[in-house]
N, C-alpha and C. Protein backbone atom coordinates (compact mmCIF):
# COMPACT_ATOMS: atom_id res chain seq x y z
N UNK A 1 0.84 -1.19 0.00
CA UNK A 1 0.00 0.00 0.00
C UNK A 1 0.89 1.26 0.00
N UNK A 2 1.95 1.33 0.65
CA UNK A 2 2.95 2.26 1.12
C UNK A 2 3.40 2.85 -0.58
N UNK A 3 3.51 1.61 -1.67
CA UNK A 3 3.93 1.72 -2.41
C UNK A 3 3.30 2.70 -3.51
N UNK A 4 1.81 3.02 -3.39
CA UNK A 4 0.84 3.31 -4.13
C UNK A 4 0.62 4.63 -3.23
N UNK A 5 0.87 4.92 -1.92
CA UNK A 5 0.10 6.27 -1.19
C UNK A 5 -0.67 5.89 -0.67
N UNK A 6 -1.32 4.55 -0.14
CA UNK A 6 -2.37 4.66 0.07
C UNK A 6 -2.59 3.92 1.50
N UNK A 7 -3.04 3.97 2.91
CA UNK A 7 -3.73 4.20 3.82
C UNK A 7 -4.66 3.23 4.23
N UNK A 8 -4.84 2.91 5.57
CA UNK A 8 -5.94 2.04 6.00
C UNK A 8 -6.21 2.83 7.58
N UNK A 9 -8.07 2.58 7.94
CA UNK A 9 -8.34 2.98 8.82
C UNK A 9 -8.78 2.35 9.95
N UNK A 10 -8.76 2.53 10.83
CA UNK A 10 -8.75 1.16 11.77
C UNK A 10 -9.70 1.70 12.84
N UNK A 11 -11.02 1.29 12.74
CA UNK A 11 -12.29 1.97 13.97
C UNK A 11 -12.72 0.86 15.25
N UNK A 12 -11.71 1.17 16.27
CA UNK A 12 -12.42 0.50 17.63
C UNK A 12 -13.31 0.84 18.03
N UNK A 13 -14.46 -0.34 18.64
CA UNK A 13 -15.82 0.26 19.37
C UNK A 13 -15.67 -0.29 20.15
N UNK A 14 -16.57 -0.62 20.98
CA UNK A 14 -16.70 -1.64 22.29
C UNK A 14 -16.94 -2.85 22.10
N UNK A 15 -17.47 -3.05 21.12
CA UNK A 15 -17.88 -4.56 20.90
C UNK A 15 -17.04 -5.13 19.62
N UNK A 16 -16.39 -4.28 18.91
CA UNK A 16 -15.17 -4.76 17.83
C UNK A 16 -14.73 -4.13 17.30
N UNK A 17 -14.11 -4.32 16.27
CA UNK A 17 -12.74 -3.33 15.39
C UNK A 17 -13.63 -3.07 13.81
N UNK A 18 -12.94 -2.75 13.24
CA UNK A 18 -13.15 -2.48 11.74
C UNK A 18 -11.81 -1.77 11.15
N UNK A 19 -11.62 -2.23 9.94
CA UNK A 19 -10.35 -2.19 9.53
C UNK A 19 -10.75 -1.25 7.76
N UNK A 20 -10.49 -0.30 7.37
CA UNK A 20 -10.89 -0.25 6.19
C UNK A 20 -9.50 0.33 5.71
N UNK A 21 -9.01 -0.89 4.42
CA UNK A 21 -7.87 -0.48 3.47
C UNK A 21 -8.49 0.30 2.32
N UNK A 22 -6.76 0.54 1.80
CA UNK A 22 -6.59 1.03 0.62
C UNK A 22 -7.09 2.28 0.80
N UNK A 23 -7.00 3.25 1.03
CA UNK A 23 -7.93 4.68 1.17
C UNK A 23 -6.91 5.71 0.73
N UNK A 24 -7.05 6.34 -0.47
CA UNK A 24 -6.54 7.75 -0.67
C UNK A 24 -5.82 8.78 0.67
N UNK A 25 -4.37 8.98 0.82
CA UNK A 25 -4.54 9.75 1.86
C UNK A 25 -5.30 10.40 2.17
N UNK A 26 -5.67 11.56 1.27
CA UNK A 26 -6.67 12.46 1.37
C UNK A 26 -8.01 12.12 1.56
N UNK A 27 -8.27 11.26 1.73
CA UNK A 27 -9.88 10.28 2.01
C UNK A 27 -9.56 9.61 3.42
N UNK A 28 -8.54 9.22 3.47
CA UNK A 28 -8.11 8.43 4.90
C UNK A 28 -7.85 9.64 5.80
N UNK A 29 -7.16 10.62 6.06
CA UNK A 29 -7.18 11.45 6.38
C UNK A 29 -8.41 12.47 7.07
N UNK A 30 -9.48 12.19 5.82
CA UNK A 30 -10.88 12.93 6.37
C UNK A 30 -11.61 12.07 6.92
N UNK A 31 -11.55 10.96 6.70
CA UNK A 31 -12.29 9.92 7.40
C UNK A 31 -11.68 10.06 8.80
N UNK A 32 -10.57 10.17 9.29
CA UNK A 32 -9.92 10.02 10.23
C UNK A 32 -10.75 10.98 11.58
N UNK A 33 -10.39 12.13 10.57
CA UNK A 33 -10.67 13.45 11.30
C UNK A 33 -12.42 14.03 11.83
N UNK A 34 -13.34 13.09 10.46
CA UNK A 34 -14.77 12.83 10.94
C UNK A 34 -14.80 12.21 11.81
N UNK A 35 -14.44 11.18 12.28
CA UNK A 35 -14.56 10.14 13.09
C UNK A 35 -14.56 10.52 14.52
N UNK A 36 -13.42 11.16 14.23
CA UNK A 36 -12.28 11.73 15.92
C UNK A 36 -13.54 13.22 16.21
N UNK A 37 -14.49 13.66 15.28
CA UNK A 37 -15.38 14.71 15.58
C UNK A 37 -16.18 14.37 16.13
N UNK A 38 -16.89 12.98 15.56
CA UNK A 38 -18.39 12.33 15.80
C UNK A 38 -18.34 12.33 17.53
N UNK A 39 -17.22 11.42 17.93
CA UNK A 39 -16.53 11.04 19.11
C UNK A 39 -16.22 11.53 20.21
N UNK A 40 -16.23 13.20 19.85
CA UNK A 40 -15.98 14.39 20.95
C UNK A 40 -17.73 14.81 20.90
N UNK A 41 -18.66 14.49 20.11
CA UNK A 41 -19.85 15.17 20.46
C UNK A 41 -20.61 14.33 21.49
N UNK A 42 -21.00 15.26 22.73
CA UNK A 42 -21.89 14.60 23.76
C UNK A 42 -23.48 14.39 23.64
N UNK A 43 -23.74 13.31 23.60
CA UNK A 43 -24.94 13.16 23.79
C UNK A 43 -25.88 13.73 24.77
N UNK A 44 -27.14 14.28 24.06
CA UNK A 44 -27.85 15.56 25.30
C UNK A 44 -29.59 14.46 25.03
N UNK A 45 -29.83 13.92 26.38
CA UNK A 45 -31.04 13.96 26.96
C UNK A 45 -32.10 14.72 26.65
N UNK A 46 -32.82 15.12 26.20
CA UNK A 46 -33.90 15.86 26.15
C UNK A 46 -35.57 15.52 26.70
């Protein structure tokens, strides 16, 4: 992959992993950075 540029993303939850190859830096990268956003937002009760 190294050879091509290209990236894999790796999503722990509580109950398992997920692994997604081959990804465009620039796609791996934003995926990264959505993820790490979703993750900081608190859930509000209403």
């Amino acid at each position: 992959m190294r050879k091509y540029g290209l990236y894999s993303v790796t999503v722990g939850t509580m109950g398992s992993g997920h692994h997604i190859p081959a990804l465009p830096e620039e796609v791996a990268f934003a995926l990264r950075n959505q993820i790490a956003s979703y993750a900081r937002i608190n859930e509000v009760d209403e």
